[in-house]
Protein backbone atom coordinates (compact mmCIF):
# COMPACT_ATOMS: atom_id res chain seq x y z
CA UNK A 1 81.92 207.22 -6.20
CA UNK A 2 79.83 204.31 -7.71
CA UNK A 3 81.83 205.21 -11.46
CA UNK A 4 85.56 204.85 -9.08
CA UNK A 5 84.81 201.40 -7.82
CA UNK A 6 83.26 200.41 -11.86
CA UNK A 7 86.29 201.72 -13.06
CA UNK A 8 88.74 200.28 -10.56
CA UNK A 9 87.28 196.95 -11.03
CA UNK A 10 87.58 197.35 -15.05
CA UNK A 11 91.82 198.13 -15.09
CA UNK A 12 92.18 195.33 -12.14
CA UNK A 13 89.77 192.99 -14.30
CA UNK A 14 91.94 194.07 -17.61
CA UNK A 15 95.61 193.27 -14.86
CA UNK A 16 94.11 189.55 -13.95
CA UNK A 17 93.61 188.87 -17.92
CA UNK A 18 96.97 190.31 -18.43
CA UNK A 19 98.47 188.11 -16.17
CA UNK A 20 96.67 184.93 -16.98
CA UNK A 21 97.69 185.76 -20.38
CA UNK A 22 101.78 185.89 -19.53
CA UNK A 23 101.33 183.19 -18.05
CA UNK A 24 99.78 181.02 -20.97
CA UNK A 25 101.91 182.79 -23.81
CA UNK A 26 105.29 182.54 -21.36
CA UNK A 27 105.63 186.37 -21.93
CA UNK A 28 106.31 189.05 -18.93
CA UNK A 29 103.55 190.58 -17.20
CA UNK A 30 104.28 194.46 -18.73
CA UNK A 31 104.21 192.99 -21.96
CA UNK A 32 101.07 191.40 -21.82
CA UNK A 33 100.01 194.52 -19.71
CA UNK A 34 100.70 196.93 -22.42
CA UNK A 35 98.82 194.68 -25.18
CA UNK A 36 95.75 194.66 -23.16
CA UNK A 37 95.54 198.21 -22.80
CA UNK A 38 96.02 198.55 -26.55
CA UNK A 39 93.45 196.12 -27.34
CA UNK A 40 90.69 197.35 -24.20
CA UNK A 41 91.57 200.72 -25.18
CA UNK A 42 90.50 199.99 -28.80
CA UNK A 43 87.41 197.65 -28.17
CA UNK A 44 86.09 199.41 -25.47
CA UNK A 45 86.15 202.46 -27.55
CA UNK A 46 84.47 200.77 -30.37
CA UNK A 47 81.67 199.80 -28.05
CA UNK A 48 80.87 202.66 -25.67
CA UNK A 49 83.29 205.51 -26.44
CA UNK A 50 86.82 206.63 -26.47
CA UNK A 51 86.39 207.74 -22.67
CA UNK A 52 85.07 204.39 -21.47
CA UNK A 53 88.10 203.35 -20.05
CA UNK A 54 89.18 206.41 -18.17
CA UNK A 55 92.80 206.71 -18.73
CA UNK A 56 92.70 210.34 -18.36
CA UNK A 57 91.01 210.07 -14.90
CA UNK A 58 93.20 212.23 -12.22
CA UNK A 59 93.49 208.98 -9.93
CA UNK A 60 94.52 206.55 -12.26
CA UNK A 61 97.05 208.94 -13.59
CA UNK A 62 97.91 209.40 -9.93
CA UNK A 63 98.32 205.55 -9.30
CA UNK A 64 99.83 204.73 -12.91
CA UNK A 65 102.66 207.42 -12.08
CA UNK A 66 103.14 206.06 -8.92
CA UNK A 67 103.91 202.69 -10.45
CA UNK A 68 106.60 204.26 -13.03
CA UNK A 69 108.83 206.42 -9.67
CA UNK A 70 108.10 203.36 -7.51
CA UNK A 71 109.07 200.67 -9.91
CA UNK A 72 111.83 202.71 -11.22
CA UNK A 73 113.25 203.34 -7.49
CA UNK A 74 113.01 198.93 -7.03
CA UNK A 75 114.87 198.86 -10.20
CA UNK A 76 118.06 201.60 -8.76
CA UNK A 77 117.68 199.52 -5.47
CA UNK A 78 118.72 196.11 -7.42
CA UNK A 79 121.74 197.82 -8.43
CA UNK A 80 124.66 195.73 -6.46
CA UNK A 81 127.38 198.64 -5.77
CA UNK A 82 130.00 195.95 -5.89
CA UNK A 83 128.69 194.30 -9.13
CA UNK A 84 128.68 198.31 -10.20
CA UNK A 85 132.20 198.81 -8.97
CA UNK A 86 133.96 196.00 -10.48
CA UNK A 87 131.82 195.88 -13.85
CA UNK A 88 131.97 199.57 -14.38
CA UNK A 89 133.55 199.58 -17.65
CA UNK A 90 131.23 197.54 -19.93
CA UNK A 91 127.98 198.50 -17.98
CA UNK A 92 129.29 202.55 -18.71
CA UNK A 93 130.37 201.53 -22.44
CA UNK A 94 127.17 199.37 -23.47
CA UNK A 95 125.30 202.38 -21.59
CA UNK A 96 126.64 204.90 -23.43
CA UNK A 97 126.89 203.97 -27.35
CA UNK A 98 122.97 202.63 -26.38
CA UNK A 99 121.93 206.26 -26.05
CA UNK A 100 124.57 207.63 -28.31
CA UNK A 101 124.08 205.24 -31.11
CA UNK A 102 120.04 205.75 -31.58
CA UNK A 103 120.07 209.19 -30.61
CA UNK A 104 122.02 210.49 -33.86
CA UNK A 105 120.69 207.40 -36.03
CA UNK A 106 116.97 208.41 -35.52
CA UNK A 107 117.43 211.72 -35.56
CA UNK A 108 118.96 211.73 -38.68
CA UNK A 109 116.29 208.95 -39.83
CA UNK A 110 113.37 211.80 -38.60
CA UNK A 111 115.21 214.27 -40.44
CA UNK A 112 116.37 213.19 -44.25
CA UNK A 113 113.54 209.99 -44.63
CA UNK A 114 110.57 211.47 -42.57
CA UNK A 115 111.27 215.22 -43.69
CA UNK A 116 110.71 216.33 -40.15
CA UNK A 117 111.88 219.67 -38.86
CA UNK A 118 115.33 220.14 -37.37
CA UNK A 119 114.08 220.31 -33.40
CA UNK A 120 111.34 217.37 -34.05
CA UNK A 121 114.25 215.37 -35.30
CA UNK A 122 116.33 215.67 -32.26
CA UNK A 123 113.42 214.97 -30.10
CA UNK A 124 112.67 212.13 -32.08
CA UNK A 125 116.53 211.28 -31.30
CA UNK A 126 116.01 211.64 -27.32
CA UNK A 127 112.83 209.85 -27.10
CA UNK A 128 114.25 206.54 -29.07
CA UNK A 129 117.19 206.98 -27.48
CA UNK A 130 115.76 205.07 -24.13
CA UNK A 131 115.89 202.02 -22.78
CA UNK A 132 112.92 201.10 -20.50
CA UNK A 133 114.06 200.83 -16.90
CA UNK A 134 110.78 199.57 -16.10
CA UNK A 135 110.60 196.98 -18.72
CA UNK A 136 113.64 195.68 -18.47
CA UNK A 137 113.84 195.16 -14.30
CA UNK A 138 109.95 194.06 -15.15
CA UNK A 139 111.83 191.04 -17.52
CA UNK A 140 114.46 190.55 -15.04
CA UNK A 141 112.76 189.97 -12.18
CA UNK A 142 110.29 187.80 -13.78
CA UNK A 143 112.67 185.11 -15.16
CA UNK A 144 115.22 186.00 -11.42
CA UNK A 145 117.55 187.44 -13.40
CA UNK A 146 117.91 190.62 -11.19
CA UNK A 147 119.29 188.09 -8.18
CA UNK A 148 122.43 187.27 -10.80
CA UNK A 149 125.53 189.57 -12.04
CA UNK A 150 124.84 189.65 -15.50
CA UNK A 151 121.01 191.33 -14.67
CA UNK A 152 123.14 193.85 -12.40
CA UNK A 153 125.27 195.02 -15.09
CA UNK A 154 122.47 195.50 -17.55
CA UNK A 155 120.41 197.42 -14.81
CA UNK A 156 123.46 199.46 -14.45
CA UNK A 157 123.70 199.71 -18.19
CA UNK A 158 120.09 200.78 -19.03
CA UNK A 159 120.84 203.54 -15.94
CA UNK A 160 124.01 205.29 -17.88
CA UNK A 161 121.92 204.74 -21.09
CA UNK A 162 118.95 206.61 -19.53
CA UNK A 163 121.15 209.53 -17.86
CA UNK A 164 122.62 210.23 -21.09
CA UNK A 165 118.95 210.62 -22.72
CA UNK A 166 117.65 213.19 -19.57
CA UNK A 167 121.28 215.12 -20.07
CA UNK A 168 120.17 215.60 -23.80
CA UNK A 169 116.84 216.43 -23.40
CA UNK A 170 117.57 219.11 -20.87
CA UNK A 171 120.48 220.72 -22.54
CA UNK A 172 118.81 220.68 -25.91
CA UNK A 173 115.16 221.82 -24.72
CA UNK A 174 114.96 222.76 -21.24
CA UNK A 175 115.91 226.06 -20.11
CA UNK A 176 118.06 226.24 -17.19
CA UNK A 177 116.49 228.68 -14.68
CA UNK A 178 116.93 229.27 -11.07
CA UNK A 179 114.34 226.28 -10.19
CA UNK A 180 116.45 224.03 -11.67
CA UNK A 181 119.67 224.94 -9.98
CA UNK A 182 117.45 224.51 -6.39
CA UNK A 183 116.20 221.56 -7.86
CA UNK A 184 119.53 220.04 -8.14
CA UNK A 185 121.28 221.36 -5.37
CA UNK A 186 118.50 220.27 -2.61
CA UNK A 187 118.78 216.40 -5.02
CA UNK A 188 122.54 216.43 -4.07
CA UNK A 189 122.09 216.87 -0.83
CA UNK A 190 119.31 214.42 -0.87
CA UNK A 191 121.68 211.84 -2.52
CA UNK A 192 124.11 212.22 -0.35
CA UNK A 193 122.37 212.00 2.88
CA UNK A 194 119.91 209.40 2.58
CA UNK A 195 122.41 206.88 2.35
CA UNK A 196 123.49 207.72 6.12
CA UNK A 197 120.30 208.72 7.09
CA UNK A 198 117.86 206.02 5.98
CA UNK A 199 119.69 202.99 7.65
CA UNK A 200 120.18 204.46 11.42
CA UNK A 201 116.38 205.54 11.12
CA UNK A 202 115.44 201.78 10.08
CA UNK A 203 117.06 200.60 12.62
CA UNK A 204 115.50 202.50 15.41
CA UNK A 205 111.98 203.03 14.50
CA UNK A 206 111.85 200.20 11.54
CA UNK A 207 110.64 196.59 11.76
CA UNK A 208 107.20 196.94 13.08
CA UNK A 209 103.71 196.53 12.14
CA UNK A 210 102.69 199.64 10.90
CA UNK A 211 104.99 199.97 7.91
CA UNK A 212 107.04 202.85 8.62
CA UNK A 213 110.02 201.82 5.94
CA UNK A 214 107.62 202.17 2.94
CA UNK A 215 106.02 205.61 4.50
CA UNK A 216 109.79 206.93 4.82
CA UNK A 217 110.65 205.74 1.26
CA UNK A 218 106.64 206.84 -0.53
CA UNK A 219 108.24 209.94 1.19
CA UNK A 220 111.23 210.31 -0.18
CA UNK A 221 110.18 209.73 -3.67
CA UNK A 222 107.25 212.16 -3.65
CA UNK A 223 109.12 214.57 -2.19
CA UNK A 224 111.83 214.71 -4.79
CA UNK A 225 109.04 214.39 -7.85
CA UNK A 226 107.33 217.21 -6.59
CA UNK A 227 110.32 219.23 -6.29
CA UNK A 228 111.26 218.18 -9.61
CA UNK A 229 107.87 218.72 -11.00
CA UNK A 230 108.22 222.19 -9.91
CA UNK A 231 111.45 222.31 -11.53
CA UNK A 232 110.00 221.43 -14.69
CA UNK A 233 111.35 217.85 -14.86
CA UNK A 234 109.05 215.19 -14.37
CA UNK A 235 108.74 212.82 -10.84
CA UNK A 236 110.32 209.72 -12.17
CA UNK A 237 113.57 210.91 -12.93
CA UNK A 238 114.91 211.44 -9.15
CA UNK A 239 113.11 207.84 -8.21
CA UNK A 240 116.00 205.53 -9.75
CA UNK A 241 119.20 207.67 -8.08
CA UNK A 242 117.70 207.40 -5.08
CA UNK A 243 117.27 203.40 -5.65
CA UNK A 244 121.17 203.14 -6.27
CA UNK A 245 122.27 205.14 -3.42
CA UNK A 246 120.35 203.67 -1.04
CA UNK A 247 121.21 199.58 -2.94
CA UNK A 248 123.59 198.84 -0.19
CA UNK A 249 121.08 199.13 2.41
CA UNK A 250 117.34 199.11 1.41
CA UNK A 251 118.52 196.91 -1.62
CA UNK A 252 119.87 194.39 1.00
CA UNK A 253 116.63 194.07 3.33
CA UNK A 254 114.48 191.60 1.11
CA UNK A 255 111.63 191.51 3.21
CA UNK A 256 110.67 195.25 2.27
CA UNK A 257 111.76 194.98 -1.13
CA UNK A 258 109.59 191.82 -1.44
CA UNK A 259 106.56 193.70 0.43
CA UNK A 260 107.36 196.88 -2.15
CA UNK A 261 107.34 194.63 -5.20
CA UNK A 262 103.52 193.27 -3.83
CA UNK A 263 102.57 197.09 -3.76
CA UNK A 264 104.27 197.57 -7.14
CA UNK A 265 103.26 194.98 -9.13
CA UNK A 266 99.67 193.94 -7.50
CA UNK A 267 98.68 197.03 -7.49
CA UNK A 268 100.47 200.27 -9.54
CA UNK A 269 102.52 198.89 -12.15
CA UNK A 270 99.18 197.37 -14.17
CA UNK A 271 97.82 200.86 -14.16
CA UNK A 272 100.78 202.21 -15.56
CA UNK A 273 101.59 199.78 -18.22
CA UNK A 274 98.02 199.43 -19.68
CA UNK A 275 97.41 202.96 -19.53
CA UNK A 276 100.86 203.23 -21.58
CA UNK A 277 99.56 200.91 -24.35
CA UNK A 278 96.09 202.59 -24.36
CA UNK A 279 98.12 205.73 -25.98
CA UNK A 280 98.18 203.44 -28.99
CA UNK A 281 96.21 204.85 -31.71
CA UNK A 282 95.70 201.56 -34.23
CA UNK A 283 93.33 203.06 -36.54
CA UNK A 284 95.96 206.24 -37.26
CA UNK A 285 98.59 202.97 -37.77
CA UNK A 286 96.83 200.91 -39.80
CA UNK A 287 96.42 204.27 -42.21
CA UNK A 288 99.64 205.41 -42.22
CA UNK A 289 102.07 202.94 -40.74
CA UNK A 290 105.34 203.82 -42.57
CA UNK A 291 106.43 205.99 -40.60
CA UNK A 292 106.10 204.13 -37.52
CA UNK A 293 107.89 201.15 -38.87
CA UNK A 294 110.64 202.89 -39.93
CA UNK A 295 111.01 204.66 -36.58
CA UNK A 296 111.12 201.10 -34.98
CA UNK A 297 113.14 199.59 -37.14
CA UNK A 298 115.75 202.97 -37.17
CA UNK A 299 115.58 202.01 -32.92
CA UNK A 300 116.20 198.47 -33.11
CA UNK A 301 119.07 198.72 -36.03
CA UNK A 302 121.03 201.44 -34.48
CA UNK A 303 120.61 199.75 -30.66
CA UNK A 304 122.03 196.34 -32.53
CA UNK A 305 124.81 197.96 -34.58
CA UNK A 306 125.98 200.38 -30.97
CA UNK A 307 125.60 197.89 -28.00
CA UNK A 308 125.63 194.09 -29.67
CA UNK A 309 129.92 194.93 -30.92
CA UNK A 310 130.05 196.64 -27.58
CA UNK A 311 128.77 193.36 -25.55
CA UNK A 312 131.48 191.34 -27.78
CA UNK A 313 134.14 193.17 -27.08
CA UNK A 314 133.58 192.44 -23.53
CA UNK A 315 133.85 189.02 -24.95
CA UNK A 316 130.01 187.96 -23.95
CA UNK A 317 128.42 184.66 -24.97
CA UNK A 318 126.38 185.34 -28.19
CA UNK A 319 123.01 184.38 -26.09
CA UNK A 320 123.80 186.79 -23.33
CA UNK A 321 125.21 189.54 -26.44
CA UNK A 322 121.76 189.04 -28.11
CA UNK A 323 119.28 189.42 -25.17
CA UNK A 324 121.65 192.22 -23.47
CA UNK A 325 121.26 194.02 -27.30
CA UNK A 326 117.69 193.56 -27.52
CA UNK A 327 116.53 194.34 -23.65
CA UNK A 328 118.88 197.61 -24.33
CA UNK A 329 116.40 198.04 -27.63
CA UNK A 330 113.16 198.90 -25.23
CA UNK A 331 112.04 201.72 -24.49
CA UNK A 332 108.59 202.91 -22.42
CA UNK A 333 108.99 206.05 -19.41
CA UNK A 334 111.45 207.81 -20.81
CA UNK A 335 110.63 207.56 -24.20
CA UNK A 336 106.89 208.74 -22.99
CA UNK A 337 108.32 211.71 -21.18
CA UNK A 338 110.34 212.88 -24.14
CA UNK A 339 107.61 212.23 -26.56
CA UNK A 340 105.13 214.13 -24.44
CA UNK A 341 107.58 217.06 -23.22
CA UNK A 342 107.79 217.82 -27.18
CA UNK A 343 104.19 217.95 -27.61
CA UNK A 344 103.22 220.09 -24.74
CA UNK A 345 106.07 222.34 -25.59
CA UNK A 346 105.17 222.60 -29.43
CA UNK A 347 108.65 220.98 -30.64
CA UNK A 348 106.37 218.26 -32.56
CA UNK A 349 102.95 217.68 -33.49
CA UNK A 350 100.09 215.54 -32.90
CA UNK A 351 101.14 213.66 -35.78
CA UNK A 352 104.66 213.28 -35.23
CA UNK A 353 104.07 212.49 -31.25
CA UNK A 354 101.41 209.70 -31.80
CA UNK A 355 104.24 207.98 -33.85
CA UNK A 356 107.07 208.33 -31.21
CA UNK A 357 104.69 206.80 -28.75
CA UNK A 358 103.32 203.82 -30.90
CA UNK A 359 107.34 203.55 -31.75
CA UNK A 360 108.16 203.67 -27.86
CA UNK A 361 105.71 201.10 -27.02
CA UNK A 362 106.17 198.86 -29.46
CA UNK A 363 110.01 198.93 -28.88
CA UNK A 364 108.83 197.82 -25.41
CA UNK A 365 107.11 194.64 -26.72
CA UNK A 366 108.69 193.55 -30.28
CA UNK A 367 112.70 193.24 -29.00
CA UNK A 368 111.39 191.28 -25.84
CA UNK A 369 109.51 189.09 -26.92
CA UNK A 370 112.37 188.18 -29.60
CA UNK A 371 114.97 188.14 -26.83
CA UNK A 372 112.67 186.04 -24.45
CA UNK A 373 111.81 183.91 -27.33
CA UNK A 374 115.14 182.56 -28.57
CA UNK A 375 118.15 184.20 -26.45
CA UNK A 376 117.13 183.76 -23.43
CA UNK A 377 120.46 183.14 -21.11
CA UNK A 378 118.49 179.86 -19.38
CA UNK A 379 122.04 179.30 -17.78
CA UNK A 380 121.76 182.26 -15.64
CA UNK A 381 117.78 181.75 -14.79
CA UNK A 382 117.41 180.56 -10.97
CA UNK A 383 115.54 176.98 -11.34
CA UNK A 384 112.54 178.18 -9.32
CA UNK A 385 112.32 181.17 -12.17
CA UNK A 386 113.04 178.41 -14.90
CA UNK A 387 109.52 176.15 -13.79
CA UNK A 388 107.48 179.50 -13.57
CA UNK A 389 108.45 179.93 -16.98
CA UNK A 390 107.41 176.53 -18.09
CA UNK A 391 111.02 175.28 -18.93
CA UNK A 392 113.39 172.31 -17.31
CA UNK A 393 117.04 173.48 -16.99
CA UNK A 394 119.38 170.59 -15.70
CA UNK A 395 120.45 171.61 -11.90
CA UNK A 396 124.49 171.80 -12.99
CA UNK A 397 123.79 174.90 -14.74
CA UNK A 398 120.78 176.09 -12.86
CA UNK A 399 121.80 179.31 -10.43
CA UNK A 400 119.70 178.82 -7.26
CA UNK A 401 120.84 182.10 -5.37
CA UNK A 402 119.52 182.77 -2.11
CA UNK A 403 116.86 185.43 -1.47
């Protein structure tokens, strides 16, 4: 037990730095998160030994998928159903040619420059296909972006983006058996009752010291990864449906999403993000880093030339087009799920699947730090969100929206 608590006290140790570090470099938290676990992962193995930092260890696997269905869920929860309702159009359009757009472009990329095999190529195509739910709400709700209608529509975006990548990867790879039909039919039900359900139960037993709206909801999202783990999906994928259907009413109660986002982001989300950039193998990049470049750059070109005409056409502000074009450019869970669904089912290699997840991660950090860098929409940032950040907006364009 004495190796836990060493451990536990390294990744939280590794999560302060990170976050003293956004805060000097004016970065968000996952980014900085996912750099430190690249760089611990590598200097720590240098030093003691590849295993030294424990990534592999069942409870930080436990507590670092926890992060990705619970942060996931916050993310479906910020979803306004009226934003949704009346910006349908251009969140479904920009959503759909972002999935569309990379998944043929770096397919074909894997196929005629990389000489991969046919299937490897199309799994290549689903895993860049992404965008990263978790980065992007991570972004958002660091600069209080989620609180404003243009972070609403790009949540909603990045969900009909991510939908269309699951829809591929099961209907290209994942055989349709008799678990998956329960697994879907008991999810629709699910779907369809929790929004009734979870509100009336609140309301009688909520409100009280011992917690019992994050039991209900740790619950519900366990419940439905399991089922879907059985199913042969993975956990996250149920966590950010049930965050839209229940927006209208746990998305409205901002004491428990404030008191989720301490659990998420004090505790799980560190775990996860580090542990994603300790996947990064820099010695097998720094040999052979051609491929993984032109992976990246095949993501970020066919993201820009799909959503960036898509966000004009809606006639968006070039600052707004820009950062909408590169936050739709990430890519982390997903991306991971696809990358390692293809290696454990033999569709690529070791090879092939270290590249898709250096790609993945580094399309999680290279198009947000350009977009926070120099198109950041300060016009839509909340003043309190502006200071934080080390920047002065004047107060006649500053949003202050109430909590």
């Amino acid at each position: 037990m004495k190796d836990v608590w060493m451990l536990a006290a390294l990744w939280l140790g590794l999560a302060l730095t990170a976050t003293l570090l956004s805060i000097w470099f004016r970065v968000a938290t996952a980014l900085s998160e996912i750099v430190v676990g690249t760089v611990a992962q590598l200097a720590i193995g240098a030093l003691v030994g590849g295993a030294a930092l424990g990534t592999n260890a069942s409870w930080i696997q436990f507590l670092a998928g926890t992060g990705a269905i619970v942060l996931t869920f916050l993310a479906g929860a910020e979803l306004d159903p009226v934003v949704f309702r009346t910006q349908w159009k251009q969140a479904s359009a920009v959503g759909l040619i972002g999935f569309l757009a990379p998944f043929l472009g770096c397919a074909a990329v894997a196929r005629y420059v990389l000489d991969w095999s046919g299937p490897s190529s199309w799994l290549a195509g689903v895993a860049l296909s992404t965008t990263s739910v978790a980065v992007v709400y991570a972004v958002m709700l660091e600069f209080g972006l989620n609180k404003t209608g243009y972070g609403k529509t790009v949540l909603a975006a990045c969900f009909v983006n991510d939908l269309g990548t699951v829809l591929a990867l099961g209907f290209i790879f994942s055989p349709f058996t008799l678990r998956t039909l329960i697994f879907f039919g008991v999810a629709l039900v699910a779907f369809a009752v929790l929004p009734w359900l979870t509100p009336r139960f609140f309301a009688r037993y909520g409100n009280r010291p011992s917690e019992l709206e994050a039991k209900y909801l740790l619950l519900v999202l366990f419940g439905l990864g399991a089922l879907a783990t059985w199913a042969g999906s993975e956990a996250v994928l149920p966590a950010y449906v049930v965050g839209m259907v229940l927006a209208g009413t746990v998305g409205k109660d901002h004491v428990l999403i404030r008191r989720l986002r301490t659990l998420t982001f004090g505790l799980l989300t560190p775990f996860y993000f580090i542990r994603a950039g300790s996947f990064v193998s820099v010695p097998a990049l720094v040999a052979l880093p051609l491929p993984f470049v032109i992976l990246l750059v095949a993501k970020m070109v066919t993201k820009f030339c799909g959503v960036f005409p898509v966000t004009k056409f809606y006639r968006s502000p070039h600052p707004e087009s820009m950062y909408t074009t590169l936050l739709m450019s990430t890519g982390l869970t997903f991306g991971s799920i696809s990358a390692l669904f293809g290696l454990s089912h033999g569709i690529i290699t070791q090879t092939q699947y270290s590249y898709l997840i250096a790609t993945v991660i580094g399309s999680a950090v290279v198009p947000t730090l350009i977009a926070n860098a120099f198109f950041l929409p300060w016009h839509l940032v909340p003043r309190e969100s502006s200071v934080r950040q080390g920047k002065r907006v004047r107060p006649e364009v500053a949003v202050d929206e109430p909590d």
